[in-house]
C-alpha atoms as a PDB file:
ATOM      1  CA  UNK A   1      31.793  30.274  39.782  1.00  0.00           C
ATOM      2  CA  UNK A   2      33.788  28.284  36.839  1.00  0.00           C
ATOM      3  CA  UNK A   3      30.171  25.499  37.285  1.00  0.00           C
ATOM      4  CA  UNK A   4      28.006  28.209  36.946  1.00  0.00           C
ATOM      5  CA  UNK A   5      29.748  29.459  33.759  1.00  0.00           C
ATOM      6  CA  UNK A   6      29.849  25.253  32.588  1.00  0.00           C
ATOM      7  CA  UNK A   7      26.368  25.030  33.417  1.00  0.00           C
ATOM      8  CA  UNK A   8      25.148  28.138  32.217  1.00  0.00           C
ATOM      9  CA  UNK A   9      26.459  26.644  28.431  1.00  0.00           C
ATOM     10  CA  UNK A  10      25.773  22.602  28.720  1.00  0.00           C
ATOM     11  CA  UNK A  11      22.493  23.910  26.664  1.00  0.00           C
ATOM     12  CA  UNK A  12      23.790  25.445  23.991  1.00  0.00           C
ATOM     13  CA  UNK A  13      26.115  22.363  24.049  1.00  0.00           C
ATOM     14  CA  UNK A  14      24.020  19.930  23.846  1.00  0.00           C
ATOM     15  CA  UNK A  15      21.357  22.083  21.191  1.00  0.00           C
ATOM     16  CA  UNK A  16      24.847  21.828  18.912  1.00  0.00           C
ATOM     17  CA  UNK A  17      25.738  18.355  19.229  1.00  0.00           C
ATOM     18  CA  UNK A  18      22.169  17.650  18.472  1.00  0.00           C
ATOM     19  CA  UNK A  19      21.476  19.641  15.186  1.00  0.00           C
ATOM     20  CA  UNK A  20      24.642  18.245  14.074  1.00  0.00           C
ATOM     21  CA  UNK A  21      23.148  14.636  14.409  1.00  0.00           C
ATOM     22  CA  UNK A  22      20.097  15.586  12.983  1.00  0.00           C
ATOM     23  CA  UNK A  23      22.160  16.579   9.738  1.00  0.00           C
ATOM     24  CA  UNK A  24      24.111  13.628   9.514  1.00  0.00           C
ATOM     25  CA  UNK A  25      21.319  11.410  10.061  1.00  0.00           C
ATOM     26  CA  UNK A  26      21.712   9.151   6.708  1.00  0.00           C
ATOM     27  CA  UNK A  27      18.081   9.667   4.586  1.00  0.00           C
ATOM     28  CA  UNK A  28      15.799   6.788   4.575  1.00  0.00           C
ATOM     29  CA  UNK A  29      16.468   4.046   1.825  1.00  0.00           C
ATOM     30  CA  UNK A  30      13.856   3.251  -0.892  1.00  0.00           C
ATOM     31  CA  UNK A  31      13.855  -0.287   1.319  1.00  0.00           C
ATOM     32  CA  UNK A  32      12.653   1.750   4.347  1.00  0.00           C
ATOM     33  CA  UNK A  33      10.374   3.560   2.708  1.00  0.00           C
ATOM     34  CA  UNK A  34       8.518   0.792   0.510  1.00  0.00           C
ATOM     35  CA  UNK A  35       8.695  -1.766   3.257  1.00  0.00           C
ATOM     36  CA  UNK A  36       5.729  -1.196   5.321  1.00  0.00           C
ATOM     37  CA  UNK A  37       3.747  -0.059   1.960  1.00  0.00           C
ATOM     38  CA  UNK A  38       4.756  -3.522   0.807  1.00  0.00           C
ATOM     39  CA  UNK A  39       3.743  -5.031   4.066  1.00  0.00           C
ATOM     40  CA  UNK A  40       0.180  -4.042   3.196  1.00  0.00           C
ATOM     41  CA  UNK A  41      -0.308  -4.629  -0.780  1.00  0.00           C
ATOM     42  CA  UNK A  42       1.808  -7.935  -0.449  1.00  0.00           C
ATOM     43  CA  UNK A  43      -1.065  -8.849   2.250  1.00  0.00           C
ATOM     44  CA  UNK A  44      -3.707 -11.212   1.011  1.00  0.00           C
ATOM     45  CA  UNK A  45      -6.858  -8.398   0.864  1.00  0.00           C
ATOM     46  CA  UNK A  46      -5.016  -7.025  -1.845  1.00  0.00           C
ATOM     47  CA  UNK A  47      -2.681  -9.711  -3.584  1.00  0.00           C
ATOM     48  CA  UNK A  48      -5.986 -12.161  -3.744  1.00  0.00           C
ATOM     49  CA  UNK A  49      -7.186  -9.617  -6.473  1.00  0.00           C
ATOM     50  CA  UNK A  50      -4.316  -8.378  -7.833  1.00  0.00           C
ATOM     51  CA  UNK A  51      -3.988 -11.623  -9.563  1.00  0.00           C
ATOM     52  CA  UNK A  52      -3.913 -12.476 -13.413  1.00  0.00           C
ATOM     53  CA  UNK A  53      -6.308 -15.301 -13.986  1.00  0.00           C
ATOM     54  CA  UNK A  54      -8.607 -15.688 -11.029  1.00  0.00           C
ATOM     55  CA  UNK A  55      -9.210 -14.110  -7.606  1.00  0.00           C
ATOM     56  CA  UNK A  56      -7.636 -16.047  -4.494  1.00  0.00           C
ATOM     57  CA  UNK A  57      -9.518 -15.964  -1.585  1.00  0.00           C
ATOM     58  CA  UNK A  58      -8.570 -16.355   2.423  1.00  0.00           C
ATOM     59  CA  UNK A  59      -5.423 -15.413   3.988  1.00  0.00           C
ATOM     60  CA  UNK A  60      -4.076 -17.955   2.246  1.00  0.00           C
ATOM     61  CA  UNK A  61      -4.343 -17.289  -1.108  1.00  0.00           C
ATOM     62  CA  UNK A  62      -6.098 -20.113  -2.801  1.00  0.00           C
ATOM     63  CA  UNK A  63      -7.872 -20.047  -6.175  1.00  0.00           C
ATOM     64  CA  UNK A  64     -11.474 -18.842  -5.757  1.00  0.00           C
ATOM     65  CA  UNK A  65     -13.794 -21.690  -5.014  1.00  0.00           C
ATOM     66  CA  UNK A  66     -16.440 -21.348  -7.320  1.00  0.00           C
ATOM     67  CA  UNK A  67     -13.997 -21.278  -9.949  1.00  0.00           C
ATOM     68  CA  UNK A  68     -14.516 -17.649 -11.147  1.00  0.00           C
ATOM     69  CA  UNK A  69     -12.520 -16.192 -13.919  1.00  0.00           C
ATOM     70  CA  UNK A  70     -11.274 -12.438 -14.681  1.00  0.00           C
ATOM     71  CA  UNK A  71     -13.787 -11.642 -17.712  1.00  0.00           C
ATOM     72  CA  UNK A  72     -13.172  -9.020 -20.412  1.00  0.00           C
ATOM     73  CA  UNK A  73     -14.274  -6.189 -17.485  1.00  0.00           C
ATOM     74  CA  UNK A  74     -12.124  -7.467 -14.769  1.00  0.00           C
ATOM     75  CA  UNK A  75     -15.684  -8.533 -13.214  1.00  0.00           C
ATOM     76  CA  UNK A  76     -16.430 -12.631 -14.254  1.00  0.00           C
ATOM     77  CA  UNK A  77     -17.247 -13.825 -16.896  1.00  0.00           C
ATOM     78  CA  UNK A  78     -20.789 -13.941 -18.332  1.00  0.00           C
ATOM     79  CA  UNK A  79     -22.038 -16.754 -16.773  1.00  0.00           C
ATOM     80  CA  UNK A  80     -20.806 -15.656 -13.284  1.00  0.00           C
ATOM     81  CA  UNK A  81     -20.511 -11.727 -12.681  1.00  0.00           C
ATOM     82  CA  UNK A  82     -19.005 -10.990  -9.571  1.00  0.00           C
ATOM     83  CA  UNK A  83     -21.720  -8.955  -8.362  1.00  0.00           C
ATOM     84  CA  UNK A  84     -23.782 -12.417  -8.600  1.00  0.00           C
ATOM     85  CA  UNK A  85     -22.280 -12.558  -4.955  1.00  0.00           C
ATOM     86  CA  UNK A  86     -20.148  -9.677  -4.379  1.00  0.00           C
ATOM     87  CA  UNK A  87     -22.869  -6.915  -3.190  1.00  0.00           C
ATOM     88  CA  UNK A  88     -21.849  -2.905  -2.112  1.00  0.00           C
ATOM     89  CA  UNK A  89     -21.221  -4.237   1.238  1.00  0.00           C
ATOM     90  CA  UNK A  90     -19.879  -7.216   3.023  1.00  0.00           C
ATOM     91  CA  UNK A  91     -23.237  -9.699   3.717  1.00  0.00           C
ATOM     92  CA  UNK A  92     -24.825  -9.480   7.032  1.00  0.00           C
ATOM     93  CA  UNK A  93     -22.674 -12.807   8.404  1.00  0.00           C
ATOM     94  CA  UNK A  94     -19.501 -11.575   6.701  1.00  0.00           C
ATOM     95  CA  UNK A  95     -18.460 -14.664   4.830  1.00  0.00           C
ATOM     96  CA  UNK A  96     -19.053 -12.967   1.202  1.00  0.00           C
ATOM     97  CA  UNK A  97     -16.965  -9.648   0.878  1.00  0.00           C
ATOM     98  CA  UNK A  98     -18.422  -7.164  -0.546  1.00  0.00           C
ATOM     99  CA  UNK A  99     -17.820  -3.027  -1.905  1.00  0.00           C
ATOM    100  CA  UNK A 100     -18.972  -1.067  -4.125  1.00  0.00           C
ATOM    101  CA  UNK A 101     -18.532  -1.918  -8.077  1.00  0.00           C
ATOM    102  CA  UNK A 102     -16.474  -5.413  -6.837  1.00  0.00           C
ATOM    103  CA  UNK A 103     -13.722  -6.741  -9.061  1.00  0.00           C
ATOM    104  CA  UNK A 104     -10.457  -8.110  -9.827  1.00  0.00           C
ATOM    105  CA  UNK A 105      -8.016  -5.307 -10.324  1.00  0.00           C
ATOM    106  CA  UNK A 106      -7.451  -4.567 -14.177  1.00  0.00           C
ATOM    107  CA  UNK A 107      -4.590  -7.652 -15.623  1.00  0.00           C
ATOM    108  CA  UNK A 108      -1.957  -4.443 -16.078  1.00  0.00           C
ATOM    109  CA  UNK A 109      -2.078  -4.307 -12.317  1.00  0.00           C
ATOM    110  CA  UNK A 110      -1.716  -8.036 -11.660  1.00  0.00           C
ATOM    111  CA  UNK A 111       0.988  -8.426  -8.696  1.00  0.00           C
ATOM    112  CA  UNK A 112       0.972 -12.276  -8.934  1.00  0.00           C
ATOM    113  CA  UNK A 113       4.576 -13.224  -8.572  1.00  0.00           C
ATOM    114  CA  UNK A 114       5.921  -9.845  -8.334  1.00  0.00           C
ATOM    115  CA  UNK A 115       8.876  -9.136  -5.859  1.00  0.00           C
ATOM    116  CA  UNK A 116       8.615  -5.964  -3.619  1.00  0.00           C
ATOM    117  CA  UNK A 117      10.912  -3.841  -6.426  1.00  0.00           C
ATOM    118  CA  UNK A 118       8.684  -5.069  -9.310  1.00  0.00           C
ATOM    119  CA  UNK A 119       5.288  -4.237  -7.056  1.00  0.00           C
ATOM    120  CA  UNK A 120       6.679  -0.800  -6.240  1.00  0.00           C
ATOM    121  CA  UNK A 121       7.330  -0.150 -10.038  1.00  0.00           C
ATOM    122  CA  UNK A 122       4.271  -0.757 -11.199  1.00  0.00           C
ATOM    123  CA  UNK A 123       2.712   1.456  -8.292  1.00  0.00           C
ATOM    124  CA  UNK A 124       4.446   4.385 -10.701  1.00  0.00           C
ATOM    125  CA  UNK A 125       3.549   3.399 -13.919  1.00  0.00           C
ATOM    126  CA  UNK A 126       1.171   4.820 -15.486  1.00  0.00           C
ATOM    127  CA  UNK A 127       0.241   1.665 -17.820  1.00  0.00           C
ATOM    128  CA  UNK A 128       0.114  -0.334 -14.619  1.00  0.00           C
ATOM    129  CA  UNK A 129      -1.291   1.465 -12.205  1.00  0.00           C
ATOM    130  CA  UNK A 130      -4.784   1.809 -13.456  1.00  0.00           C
ATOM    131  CA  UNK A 131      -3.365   5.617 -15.818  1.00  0.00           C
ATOM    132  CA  UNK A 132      -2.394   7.095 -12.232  1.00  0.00           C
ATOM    133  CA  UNK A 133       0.150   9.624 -13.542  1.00  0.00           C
ATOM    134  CA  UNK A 134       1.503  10.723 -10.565  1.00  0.00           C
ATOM    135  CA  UNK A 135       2.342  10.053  -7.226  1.00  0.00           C
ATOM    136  CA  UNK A 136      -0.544  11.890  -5.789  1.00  0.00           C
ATOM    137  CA  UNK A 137      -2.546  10.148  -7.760  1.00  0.00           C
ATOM    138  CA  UNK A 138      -1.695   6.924  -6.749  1.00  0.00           C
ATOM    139  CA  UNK A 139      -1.830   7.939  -2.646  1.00  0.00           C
ATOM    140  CA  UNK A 140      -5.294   9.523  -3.699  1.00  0.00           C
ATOM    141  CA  UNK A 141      -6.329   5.980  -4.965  1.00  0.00           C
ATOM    142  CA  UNK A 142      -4.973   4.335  -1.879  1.00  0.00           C
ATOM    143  CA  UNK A 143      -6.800   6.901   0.228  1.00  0.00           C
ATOM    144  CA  UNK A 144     -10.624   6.587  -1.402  1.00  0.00           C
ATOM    145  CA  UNK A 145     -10.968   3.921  -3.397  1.00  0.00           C
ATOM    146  CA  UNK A 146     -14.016   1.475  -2.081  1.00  0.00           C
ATOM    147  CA  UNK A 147     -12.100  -1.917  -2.879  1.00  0.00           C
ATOM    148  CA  UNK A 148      -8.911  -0.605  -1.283  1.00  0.00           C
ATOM    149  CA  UNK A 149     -10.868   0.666   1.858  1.00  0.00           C
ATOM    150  CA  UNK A 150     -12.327  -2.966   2.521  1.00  0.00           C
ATOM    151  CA  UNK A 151      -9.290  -4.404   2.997  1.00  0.00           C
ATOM    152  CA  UNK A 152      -9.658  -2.430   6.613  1.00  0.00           C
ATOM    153  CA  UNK A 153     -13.249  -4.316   7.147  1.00  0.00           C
ATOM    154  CA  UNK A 154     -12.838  -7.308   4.977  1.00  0.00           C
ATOM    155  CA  UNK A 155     -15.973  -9.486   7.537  1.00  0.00           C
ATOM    156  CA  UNK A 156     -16.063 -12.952   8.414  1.00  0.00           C
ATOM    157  CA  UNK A 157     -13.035 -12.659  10.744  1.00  0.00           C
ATOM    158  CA  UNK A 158     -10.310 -11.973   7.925  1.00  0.00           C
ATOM    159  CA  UNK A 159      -7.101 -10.531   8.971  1.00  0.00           C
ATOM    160  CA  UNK A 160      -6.860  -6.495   8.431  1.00  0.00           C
ATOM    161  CA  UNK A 161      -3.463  -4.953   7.098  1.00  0.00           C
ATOM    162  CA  UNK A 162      -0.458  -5.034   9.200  1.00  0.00           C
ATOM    163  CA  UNK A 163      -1.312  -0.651  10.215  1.00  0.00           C
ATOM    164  CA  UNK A 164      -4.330   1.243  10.147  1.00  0.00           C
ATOM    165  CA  UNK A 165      -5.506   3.142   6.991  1.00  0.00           C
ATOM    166  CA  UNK A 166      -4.366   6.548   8.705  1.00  0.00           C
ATOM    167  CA  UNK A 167      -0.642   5.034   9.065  1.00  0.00           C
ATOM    168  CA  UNK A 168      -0.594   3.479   5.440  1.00  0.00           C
ATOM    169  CA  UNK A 169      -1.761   6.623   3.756  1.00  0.00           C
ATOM    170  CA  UNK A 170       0.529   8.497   6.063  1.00  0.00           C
ATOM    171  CA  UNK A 171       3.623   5.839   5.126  1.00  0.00           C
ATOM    172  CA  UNK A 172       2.403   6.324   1.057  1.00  0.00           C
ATOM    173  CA  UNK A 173       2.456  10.333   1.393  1.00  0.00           C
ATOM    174  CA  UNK A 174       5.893   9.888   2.928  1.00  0.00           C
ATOM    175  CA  UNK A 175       6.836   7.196   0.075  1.00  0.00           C
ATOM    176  CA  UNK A 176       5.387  10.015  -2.655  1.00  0.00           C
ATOM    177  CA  UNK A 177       7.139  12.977  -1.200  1.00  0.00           C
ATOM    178  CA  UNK A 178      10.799  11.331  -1.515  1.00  0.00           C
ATOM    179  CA  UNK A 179       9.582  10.498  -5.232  1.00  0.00           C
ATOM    180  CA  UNK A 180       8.592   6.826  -5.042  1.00  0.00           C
ATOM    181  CA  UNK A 181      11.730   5.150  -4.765  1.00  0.00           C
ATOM    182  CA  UNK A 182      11.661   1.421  -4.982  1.00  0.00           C
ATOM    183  CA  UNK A 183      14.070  -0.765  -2.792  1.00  0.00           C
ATOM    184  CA  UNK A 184      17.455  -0.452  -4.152  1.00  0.00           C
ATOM    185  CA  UNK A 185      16.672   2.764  -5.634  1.00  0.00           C
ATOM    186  CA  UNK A 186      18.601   5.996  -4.266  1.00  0.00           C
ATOM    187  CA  UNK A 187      16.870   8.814  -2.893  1.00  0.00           C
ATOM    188  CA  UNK A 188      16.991  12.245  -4.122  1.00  0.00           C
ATOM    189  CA  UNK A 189      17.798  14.790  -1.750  1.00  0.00           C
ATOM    190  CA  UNK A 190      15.955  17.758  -1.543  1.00  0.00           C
ATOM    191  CA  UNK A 191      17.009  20.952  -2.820  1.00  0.00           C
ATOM    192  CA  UNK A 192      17.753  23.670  -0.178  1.00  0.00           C
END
């Protein structure tokens, strides 16, 4: 009888022990939560054109070969527009990229050089982030935008992102939610 009585309460035993694990469980770091957002703009379909100068091109990053240049619109200069090439979609063999209004990224959002912490700043502000004033804002961008939606069919066999678009948006709402923390940063706890 004494078993039946043990047995009868392992559940509510065990539905205890859990739910006090669950509330010690430390919250995720601003490292956790920027690192697989990093793992994707630190990738070369966004870093090539996230540059200051001139796009790179490839996975690995070199200077674009027909020597093109950033321009006063982020788009070439005169003599060689990016949309000389670039077209609203990638060409029918693959080998020249292409989306819809193709350009470098604007020089305030030039990631050239920049660690992970420096990257994830910018992401926030406003005067380098392309005026995205907040965090849903920038996840919107992330979400929709035509040059940041190649990256997931870049042609020509160029690698993809390290996730899907579904996981990064999901990893950037997640990122947003606990208030953009960079790594390093600590992370505000939510109010109950």
């Amino acid at each position: 009888m004494r078993y039946l009585k043990l047995f009868s309460t392992l559940p509510a035993l065990l539905l205890g022990c859990t739910v006090a694990l669950a509330q010690q469980a430390p919250a995720p770091t601003g490292q956790q939560l920027f690192e697989p957002i990093a793992s994707v703009v630190m990738g070369p379909r966004c870093l090539n054109c996230h540059q200051v100068q001139a796009p790179h091109q490839k996975d690995i990053g070199i200077e674009h070969a027909q020597m093109v240049m950033r321009g006063p619109h982020d788009s070439g200069v005169a003599t060689l527009q990016c949309a000389a090439c670039h077209q609203a979609s990638n060409s029918a063999d693959g080998k020249v990229p292409g989306a819809p209004h193709w350009k470098m990224a604007p020089v305030s959002m030039a990631w050239q050089s920049l660690s992970k912490v420096l990257i994830c700043q910018s992401m926030k502000d406003p005067s380098k982030n392309g005026n995205r004033k907040t965090m849903d804002e920038v996840v919107e961008h992330m979400k929709t935008d035509p040059l940041v939606l190649w990256a997931w069919n870049p042609g020509a066999g160029r690698t993809t992102p390290v996730m899907s678009h579904e996981e990064f948006v999901q990893k950037l709402q997640a990122w947003a939610a606990a208030g953009g923390p960079c790594p390093g940063d600590p992370i505000k706890q939510a109010v109950k």
